[in-house]
ModelCIF file with pLDDT and N, C-alpha, C, O atoms, coordinates in Angstrom:
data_MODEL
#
_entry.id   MODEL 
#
_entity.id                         1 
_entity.type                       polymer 
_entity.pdbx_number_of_molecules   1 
#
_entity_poly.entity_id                      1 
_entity_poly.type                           'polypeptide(L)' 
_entity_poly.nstd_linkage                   no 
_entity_poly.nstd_monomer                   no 
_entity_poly.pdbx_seq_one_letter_code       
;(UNK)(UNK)(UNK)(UNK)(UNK)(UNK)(UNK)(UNK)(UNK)(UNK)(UNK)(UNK)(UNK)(UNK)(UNK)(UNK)
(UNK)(UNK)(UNK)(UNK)(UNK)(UNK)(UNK)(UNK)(UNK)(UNK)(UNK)(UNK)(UNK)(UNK)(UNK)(UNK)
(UNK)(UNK)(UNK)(UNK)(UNK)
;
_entity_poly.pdbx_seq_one_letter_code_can   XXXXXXXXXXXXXXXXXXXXXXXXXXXXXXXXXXXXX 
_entity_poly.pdbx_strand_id                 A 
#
loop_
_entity_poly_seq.entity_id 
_entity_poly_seq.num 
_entity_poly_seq.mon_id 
_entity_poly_seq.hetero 
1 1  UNK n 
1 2  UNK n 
1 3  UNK n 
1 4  UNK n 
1 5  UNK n 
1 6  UNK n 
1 7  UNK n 
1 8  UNK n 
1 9  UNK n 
1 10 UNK n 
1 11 UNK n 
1 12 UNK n 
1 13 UNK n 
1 14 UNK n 
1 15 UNK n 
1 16 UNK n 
1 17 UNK n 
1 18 UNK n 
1 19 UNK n 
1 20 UNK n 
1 21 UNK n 
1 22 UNK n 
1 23 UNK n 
1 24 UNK n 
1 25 UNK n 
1 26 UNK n 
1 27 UNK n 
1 28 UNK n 
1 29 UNK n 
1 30 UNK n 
1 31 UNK n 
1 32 UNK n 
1 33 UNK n 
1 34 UNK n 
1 35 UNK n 
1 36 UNK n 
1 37 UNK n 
#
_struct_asym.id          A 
_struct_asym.entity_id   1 
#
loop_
_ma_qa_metric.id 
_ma_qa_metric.mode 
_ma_qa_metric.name 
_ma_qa_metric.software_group_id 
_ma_qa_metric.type 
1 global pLDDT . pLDDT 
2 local  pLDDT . pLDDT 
#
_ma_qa_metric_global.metric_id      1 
_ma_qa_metric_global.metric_value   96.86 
_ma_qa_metric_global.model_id       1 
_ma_qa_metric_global.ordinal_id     1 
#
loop_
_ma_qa_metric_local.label_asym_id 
_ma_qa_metric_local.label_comp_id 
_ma_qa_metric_local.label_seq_id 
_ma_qa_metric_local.metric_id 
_ma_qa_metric_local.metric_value 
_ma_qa_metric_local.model_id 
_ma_qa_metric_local.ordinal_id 
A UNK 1  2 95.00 1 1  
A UNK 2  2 96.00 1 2  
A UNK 3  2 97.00 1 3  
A UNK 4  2 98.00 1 4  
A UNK 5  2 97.00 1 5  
A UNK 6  2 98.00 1 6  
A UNK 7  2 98.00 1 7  
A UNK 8  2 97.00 1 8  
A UNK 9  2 97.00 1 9  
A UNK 10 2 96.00 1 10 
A UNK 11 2 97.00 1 11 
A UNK 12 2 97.00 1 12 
A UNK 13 2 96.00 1 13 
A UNK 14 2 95.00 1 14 
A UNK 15 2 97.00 1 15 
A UNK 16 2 98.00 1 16 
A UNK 17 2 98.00 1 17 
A UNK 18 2 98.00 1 18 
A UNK 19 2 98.00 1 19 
A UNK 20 2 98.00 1 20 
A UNK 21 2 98.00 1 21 
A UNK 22 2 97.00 1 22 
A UNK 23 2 98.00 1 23 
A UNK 24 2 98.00 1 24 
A UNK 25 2 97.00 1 25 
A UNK 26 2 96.00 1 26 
A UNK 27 2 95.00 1 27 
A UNK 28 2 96.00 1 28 
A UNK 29 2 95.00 1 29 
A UNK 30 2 95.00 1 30 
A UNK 31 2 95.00 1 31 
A UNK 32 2 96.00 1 32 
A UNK 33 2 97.00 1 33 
A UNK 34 2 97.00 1 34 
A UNK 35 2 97.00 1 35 
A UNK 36 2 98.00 1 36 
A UNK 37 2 98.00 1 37 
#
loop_
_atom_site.group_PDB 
_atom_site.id 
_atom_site.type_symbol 
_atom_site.label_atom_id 
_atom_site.label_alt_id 
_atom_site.label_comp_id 
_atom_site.label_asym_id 
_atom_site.label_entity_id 
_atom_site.label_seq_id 
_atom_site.pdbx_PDB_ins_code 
_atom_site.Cartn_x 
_atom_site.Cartn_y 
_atom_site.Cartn_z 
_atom_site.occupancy 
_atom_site.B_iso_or_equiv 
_atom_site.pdbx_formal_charge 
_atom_site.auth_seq_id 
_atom_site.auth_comp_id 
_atom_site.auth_asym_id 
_atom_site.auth_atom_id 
_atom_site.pdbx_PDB_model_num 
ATOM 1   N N  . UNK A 1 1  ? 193.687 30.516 39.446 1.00 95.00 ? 1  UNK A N  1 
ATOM 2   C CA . UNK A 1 1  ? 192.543 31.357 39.816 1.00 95.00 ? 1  UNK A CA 1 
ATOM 3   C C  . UNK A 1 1  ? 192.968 32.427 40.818 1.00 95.00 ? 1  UNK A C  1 
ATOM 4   O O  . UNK A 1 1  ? 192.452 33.534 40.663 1.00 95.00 ? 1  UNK A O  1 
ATOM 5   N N  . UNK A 1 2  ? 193.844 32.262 41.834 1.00 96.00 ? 2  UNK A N  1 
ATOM 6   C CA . UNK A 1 2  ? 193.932 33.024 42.613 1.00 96.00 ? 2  UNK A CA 1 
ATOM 7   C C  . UNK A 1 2  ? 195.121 34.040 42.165 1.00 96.00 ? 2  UNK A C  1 
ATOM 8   O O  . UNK A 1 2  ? 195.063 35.154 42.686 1.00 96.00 ? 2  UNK A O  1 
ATOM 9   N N  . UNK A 1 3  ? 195.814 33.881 41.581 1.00 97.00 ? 3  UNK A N  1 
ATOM 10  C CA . UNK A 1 3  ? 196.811 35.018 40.682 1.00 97.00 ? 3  UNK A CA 1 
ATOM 11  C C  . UNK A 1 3  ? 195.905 35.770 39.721 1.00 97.00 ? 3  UNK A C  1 
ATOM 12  O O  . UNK A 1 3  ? 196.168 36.954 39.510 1.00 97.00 ? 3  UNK A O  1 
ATOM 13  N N  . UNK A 1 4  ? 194.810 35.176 39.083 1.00 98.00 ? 4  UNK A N  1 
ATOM 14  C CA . UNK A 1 4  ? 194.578 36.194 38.270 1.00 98.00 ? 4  UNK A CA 1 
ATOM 15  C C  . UNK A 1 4  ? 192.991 37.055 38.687 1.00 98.00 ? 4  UNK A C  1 
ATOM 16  O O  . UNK A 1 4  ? 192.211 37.767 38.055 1.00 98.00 ? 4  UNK A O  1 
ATOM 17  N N  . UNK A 1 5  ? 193.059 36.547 40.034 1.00 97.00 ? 5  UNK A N  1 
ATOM 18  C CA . UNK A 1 5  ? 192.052 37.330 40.907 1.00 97.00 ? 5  UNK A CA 1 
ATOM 19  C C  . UNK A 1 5  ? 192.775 38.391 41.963 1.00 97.00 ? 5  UNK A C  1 
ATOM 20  O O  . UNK A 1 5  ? 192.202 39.330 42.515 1.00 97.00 ? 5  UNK A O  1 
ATOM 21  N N  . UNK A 1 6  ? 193.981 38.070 42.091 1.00 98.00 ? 6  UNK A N  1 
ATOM 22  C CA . UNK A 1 6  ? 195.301 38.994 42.446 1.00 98.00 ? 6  UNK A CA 1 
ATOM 23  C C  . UNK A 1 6  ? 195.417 40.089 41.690 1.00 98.00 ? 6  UNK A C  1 
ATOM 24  O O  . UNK A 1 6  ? 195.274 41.246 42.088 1.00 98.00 ? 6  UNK A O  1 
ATOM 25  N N  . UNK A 1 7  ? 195.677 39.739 40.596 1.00 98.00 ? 7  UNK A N  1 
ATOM 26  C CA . UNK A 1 7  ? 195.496 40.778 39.667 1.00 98.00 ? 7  UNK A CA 1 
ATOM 27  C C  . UNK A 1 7  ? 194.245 41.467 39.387 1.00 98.00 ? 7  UNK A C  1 
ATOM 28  O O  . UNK A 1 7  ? 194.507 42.636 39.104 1.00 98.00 ? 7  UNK A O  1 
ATOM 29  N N  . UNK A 1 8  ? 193.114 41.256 39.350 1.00 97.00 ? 8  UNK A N  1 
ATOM 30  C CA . UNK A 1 8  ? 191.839 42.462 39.193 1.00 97.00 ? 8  UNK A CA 1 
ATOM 31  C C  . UNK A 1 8  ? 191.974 42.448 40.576 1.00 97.00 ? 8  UNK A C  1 
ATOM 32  O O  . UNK A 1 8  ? 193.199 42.513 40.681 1.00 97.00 ? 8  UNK A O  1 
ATOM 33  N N  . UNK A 1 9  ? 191.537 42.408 41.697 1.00 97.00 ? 9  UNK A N  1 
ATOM 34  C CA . UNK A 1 9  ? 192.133 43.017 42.862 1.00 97.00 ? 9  UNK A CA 1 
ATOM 35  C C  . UNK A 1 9  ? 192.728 44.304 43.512 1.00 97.00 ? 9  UNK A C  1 
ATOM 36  O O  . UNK A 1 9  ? 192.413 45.267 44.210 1.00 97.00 ? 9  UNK A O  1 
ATOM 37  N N  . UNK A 1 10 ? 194.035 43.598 42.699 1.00 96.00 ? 10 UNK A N  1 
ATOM 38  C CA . UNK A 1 10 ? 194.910 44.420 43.083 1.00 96.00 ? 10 UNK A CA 1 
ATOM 39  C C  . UNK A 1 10 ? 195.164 45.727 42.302 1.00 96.00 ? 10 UNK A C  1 
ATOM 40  O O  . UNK A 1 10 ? 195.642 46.727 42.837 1.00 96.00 ? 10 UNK A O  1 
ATOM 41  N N  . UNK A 1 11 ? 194.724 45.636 40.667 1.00 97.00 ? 11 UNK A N  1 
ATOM 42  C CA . UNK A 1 11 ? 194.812 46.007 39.606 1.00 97.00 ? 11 UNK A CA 1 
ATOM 43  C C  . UNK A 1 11 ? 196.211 46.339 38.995 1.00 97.00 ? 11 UNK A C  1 
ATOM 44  O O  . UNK A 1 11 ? 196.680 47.350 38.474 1.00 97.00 ? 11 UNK A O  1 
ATOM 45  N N  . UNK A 1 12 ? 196.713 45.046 39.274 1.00 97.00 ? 12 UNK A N  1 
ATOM 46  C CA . UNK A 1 12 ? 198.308 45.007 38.710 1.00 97.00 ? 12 UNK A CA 1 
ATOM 47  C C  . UNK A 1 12 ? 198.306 45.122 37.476 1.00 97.00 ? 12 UNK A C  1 
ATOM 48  O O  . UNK A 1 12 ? 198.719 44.138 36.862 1.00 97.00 ? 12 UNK A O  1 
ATOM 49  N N  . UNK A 1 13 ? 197.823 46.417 36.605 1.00 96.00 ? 13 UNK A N  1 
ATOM 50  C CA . UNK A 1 13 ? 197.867 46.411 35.494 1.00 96.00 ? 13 UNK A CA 1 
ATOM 51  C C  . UNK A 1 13 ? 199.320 46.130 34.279 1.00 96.00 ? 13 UNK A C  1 
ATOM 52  O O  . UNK A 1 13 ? 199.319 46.306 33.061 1.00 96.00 ? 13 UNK A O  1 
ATOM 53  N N  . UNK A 1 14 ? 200.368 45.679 35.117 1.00 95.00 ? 14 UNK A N  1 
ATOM 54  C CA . UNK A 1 14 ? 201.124 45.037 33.756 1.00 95.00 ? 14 UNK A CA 1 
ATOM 55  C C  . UNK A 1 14 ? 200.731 43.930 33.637 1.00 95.00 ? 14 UNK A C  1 
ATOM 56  O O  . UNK A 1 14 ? 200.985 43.552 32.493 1.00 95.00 ? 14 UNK A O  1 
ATOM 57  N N  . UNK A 1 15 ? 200.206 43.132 34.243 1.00 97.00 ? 15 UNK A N  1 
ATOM 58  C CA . UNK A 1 15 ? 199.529 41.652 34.351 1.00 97.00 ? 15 UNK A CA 1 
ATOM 59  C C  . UNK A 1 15 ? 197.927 41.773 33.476 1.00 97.00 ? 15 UNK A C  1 
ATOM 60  O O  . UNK A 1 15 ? 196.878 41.251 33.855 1.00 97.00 ? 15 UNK A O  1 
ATOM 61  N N  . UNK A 1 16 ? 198.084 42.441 32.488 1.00 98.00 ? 16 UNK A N  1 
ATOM 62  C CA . UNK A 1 16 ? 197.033 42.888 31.871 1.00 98.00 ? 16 UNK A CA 1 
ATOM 63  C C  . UNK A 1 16 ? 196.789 41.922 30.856 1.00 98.00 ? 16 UNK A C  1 
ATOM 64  O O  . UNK A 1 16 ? 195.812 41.312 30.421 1.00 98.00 ? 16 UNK A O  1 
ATOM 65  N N  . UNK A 1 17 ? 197.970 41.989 30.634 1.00 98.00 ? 17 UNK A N  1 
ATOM 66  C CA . UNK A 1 17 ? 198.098 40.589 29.052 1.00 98.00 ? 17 UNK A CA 1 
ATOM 67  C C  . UNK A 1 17 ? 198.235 39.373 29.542 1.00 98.00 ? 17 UNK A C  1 
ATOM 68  O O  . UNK A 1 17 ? 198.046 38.610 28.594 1.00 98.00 ? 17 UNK A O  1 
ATOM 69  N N  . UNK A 1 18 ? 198.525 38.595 30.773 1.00 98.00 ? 18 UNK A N  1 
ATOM 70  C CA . UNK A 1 18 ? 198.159 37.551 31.267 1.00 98.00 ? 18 UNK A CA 1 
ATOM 71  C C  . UNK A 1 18 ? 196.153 37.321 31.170 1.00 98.00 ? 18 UNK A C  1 
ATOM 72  O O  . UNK A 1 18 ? 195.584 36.452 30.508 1.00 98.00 ? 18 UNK A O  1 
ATOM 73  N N  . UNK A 1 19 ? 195.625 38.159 31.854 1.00 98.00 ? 19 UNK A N  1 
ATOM 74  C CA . UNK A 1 19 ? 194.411 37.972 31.972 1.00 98.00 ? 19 UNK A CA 1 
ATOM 75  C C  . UNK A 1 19 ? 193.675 38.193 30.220 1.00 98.00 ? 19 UNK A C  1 
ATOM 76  O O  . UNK A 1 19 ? 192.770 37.447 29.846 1.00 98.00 ? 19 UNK A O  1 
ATOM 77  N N  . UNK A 1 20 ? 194.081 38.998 29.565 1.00 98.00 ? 20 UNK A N  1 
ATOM 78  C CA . UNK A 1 20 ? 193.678 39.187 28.034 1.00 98.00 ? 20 UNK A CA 1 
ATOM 79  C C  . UNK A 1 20 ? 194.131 37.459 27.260 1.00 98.00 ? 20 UNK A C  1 
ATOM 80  O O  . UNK A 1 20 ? 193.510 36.948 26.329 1.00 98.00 ? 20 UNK A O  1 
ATOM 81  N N  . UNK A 1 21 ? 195.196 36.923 27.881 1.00 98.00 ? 21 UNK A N  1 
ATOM 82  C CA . UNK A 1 21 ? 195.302 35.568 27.099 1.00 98.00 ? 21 UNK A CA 1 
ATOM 83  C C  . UNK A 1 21 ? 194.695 34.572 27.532 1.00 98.00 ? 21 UNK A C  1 
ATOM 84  O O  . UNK A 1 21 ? 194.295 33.635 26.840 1.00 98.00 ? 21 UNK A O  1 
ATOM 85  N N  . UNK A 1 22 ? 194.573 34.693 28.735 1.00 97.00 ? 22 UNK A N  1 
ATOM 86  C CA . UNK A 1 22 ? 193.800 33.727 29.327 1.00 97.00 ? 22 UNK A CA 1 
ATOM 87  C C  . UNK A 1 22 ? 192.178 33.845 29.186 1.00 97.00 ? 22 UNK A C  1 
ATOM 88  O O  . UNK A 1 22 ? 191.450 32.856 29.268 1.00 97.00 ? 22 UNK A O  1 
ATOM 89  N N  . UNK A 1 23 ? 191.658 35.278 28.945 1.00 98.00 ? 23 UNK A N  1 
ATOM 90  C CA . UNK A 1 23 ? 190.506 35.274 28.414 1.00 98.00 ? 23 UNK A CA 1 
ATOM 91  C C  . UNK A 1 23 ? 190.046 34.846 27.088 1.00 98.00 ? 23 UNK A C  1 
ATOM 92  O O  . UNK A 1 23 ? 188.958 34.336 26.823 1.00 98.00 ? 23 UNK A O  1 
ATOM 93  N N  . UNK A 1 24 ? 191.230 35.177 26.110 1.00 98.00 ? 24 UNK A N  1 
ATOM 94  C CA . UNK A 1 24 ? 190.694 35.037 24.680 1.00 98.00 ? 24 UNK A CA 1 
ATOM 95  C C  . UNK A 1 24 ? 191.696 33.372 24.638 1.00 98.00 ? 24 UNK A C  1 
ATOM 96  O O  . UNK A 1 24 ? 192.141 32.989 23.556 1.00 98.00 ? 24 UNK A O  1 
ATOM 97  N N  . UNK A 1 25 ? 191.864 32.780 25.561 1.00 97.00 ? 25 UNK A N  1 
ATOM 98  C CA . UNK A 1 25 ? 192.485 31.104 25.434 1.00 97.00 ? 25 UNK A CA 1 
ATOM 99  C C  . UNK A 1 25 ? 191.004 30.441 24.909 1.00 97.00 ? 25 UNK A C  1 
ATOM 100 O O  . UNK A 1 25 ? 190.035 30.649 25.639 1.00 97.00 ? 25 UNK A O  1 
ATOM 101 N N  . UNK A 1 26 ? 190.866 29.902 24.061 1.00 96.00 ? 26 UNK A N  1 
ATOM 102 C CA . UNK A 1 26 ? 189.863 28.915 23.579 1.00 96.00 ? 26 UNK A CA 1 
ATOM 103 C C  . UNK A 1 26 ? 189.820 27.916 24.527 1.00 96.00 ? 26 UNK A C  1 
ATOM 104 O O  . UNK A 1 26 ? 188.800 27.694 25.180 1.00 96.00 ? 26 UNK A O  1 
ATOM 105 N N  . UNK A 1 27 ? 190.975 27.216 24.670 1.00 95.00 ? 27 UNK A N  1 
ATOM 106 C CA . UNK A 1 27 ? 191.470 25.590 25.598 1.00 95.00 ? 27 UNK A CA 1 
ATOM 107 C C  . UNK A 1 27 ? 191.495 25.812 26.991 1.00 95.00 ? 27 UNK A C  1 
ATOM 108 O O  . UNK A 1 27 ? 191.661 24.800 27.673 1.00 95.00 ? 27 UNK A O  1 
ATOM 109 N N  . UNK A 1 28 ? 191.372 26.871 27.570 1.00 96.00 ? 28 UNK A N  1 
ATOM 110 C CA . UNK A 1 28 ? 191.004 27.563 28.816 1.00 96.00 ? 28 UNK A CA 1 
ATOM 111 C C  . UNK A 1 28 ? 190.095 26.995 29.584 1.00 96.00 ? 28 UNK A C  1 
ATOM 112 O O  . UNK A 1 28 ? 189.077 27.650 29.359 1.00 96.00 ? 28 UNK A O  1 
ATOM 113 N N  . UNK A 1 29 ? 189.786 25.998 30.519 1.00 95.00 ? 29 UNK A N  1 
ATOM 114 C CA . UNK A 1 29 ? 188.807 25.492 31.382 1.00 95.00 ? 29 UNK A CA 1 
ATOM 115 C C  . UNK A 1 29 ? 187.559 26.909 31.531 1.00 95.00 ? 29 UNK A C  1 
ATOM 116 O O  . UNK A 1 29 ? 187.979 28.065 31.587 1.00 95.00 ? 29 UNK A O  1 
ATOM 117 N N  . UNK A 1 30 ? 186.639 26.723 31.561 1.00 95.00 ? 30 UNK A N  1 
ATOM 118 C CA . UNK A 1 30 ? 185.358 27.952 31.992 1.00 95.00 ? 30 UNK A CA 1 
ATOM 119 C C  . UNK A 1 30 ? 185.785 28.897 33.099 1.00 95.00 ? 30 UNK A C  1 
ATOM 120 O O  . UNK A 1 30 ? 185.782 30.125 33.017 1.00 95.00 ? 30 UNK A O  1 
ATOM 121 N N  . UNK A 1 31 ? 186.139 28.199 34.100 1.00 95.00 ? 31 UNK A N  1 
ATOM 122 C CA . UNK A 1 31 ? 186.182 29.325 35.124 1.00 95.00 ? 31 UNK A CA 1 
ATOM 123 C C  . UNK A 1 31 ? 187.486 30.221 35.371 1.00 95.00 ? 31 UNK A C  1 
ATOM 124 O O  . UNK A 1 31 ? 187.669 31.233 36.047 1.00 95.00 ? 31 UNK A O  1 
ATOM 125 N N  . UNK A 1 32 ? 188.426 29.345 34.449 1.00 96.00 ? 32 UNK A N  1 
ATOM 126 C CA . UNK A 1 32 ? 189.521 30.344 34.353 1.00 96.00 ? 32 UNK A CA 1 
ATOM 127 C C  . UNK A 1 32 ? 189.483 31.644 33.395 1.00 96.00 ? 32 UNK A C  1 
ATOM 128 O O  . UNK A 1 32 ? 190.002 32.755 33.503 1.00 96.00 ? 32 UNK A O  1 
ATOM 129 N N  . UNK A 1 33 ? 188.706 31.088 32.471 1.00 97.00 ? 33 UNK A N  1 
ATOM 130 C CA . UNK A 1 33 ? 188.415 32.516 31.285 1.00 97.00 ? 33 UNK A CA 1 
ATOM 131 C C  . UNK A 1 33 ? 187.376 33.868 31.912 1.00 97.00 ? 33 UNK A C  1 
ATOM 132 O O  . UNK A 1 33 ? 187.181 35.006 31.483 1.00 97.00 ? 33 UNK A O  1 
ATOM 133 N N  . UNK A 1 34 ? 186.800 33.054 33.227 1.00 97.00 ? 34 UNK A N  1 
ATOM 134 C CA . UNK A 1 34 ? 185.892 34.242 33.854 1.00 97.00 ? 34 UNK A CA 1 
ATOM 135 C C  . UNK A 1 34 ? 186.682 34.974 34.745 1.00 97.00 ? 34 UNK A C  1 
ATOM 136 O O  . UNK A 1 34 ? 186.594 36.066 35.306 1.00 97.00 ? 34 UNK A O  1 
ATOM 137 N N  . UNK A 1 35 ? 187.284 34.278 34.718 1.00 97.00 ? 35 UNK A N  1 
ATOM 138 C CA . UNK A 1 35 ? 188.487 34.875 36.631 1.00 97.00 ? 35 UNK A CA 1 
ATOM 139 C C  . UNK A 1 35 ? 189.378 36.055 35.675 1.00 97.00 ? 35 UNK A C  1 
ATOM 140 O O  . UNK A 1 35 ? 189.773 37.174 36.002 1.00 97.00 ? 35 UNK A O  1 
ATOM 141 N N  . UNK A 1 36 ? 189.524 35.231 34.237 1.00 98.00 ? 36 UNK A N  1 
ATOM 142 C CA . UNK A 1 36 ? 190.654 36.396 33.918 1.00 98.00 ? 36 UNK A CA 1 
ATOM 143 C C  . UNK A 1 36 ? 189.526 37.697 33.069 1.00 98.00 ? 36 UNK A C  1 
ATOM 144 O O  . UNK A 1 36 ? 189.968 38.840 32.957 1.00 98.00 ? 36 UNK A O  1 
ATOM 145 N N  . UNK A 1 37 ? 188.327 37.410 32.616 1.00 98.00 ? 37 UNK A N  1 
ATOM 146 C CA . UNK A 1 37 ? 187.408 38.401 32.248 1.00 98.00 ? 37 UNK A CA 1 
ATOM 147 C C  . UNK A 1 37 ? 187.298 39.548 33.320 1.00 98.00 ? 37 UNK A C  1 
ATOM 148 O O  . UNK A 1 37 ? 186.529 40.492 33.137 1.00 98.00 ? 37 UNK A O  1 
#
């Protein structure tokens, strides 16, 4: 959670496709698919 709240944050946009996989992860716990939304 806190890396990929680092990233919108910070807007480390090469870390773009971390948060895009972790959003479209099906098996993804809930609040991780929002952190990376």
């Amino acid at each position: 959670k806190l890396l990929l709240t680092l990233i919108g944050l910070g807007k480390a946009s090469e870390c773009a496709d971390i948060a895009y996989a972790s959003t479209m992860n099906g098996l993804a716990p809930y609040g991780e698919r929002i952190d990376a939304l």
